[in-house]
C-alpha atoms as a PDB file:
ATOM      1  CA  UNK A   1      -2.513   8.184   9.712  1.00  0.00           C
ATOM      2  CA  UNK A   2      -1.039   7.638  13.134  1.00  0.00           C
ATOM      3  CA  UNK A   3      -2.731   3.853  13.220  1.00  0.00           C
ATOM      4  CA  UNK A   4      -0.880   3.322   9.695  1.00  0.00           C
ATOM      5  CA  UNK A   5       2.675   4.612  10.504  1.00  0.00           C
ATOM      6  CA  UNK A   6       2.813   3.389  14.057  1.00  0.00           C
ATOM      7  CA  UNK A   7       1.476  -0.430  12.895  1.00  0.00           C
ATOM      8  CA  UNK A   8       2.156  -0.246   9.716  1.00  0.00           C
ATOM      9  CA  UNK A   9       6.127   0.589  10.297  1.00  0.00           C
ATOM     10  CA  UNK A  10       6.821   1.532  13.509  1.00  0.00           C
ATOM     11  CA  UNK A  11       5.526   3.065  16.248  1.00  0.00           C
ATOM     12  CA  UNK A  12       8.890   5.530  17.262  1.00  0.00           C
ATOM     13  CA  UNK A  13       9.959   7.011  13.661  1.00  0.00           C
ATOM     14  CA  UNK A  14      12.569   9.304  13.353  1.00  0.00           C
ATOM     15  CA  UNK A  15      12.299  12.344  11.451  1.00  0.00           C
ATOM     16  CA  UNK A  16      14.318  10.868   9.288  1.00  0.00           C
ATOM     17  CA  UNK A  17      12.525   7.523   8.773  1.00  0.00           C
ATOM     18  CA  UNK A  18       9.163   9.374   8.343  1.00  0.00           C
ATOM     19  CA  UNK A  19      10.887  11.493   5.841  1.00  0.00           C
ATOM     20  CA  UNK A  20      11.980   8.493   3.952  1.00  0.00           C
ATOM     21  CA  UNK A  21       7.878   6.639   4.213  1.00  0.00           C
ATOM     22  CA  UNK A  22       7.141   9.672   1.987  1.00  0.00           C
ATOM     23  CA  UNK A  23       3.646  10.097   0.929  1.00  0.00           C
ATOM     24  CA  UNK A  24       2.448   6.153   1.452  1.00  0.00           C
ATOM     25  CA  UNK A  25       1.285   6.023   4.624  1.00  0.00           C
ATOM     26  CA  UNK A  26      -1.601   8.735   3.532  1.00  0.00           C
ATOM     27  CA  UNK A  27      -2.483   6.524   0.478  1.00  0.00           C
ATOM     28  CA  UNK A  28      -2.604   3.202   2.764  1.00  0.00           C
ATOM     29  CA  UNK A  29      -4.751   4.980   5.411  1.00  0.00           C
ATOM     30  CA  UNK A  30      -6.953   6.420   3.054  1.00  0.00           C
ATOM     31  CA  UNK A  31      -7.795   2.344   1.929  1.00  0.00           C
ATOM     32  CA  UNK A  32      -7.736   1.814   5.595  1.00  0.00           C
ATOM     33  CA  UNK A  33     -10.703   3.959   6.116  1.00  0.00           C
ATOM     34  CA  UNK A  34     -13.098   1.751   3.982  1.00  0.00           C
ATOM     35  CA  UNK A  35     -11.268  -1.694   3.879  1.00  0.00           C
ATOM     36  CA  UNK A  36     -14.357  -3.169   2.245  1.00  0.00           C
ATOM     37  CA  UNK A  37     -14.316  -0.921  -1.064  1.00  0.00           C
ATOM     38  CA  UNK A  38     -10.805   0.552  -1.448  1.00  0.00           C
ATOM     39  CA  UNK A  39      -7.620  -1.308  -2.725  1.00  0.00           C
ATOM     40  CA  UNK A  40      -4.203   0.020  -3.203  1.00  0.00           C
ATOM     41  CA  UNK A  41      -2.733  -0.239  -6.595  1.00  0.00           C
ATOM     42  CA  UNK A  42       0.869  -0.412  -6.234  1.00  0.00           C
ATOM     43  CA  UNK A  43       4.023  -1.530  -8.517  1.00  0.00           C
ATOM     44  CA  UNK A  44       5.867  -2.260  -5.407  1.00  0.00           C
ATOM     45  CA  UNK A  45       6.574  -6.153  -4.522  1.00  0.00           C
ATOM     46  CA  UNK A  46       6.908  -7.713  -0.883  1.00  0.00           C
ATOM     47  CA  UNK A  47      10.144  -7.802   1.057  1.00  0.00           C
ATOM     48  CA  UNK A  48       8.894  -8.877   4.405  1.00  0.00           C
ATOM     49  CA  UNK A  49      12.416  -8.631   5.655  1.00  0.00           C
ATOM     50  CA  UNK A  50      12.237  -5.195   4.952  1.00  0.00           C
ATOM     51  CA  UNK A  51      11.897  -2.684   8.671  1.00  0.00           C
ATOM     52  CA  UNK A  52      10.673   0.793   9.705  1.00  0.00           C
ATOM     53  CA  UNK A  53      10.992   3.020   7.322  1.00  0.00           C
ATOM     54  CA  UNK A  54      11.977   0.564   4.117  1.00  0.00           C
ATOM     55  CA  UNK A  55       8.967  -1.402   4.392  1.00  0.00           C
ATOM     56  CA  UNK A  56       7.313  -2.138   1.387  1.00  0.00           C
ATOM     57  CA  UNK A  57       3.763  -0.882   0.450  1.00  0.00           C
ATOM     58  CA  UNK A  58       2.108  -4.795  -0.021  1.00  0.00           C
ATOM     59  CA  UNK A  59       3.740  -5.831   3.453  1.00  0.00           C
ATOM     60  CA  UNK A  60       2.219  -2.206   5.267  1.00  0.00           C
ATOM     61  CA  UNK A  61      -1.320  -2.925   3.680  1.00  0.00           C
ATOM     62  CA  UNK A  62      -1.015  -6.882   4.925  1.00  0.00           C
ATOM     63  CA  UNK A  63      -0.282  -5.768   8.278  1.00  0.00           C
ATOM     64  CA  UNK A  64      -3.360  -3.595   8.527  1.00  0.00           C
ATOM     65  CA  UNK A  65      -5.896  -5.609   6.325  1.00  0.00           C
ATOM     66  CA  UNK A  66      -5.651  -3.501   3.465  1.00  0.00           C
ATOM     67  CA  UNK A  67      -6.365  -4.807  -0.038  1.00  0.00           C
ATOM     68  CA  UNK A  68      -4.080  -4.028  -2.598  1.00  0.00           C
ATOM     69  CA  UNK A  69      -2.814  -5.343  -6.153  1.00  0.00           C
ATOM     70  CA  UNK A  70      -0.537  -4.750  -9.041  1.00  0.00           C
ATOM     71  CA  UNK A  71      -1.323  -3.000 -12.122  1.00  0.00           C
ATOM     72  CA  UNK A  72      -1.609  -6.370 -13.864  1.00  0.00           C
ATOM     73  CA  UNK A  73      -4.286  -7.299 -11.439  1.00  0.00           C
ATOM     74  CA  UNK A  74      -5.651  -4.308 -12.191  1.00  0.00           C
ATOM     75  CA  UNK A  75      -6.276  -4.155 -15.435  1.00  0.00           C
ATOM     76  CA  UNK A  76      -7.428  -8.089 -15.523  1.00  0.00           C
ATOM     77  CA  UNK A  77     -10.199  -6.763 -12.505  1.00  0.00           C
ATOM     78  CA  UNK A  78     -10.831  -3.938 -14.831  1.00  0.00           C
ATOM     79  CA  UNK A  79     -11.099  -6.391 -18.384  1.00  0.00           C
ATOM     80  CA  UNK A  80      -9.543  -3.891 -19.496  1.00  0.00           C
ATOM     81  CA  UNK A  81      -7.882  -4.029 -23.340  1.00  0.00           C
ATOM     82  CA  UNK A  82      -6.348  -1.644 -25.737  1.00  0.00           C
ATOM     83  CA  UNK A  83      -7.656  -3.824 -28.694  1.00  0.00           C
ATOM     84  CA  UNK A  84     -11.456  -2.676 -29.982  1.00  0.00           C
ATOM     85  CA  UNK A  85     -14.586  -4.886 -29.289  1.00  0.00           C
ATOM     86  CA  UNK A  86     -16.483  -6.395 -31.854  1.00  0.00           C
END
């Protein structure tokens, strides 16, 4: 967790800012811990402008070497489809 919050945003968060970070950083370091088999599925899009505590789950997981993917991407990995097989 610290590793994830103090690379992934910022090492010196306020209160405040770690308030605002929410439950993410426990998700991102729980990919962190097995790089190689874990990906973060996440609806949230880049904004690499973004600092601290707005950063943006894709730019956190980047910054670490954290897989992660859309629910689109997702579901494709998955082949997954609502319409029966025949």
């Amino acid at each position: 967790m610290a590793r994830v919050t103090e690379q992934g945003y910022a090492p010196n968060l306020s209160e405040e800012e770690i308030e605002r970070v929410g439950r993410d950083p426990f998700l991102i370091a729980y990919a962190f811990r097995d790089r190689s088999r874990r990906t973060v599925v996440t609806t949230e899009v880049s904004r690499p402008k973004k600092q601290r505590a707005n950063r943006h789950i894709p730019d956190v997981c980047d910054a670490l070497g954290v897989l992660h993917c859309n629910t689109y991407d997702l579901i494709r990995a998955l082949d997954f489809s609502t319409q029966g097989r025949r």
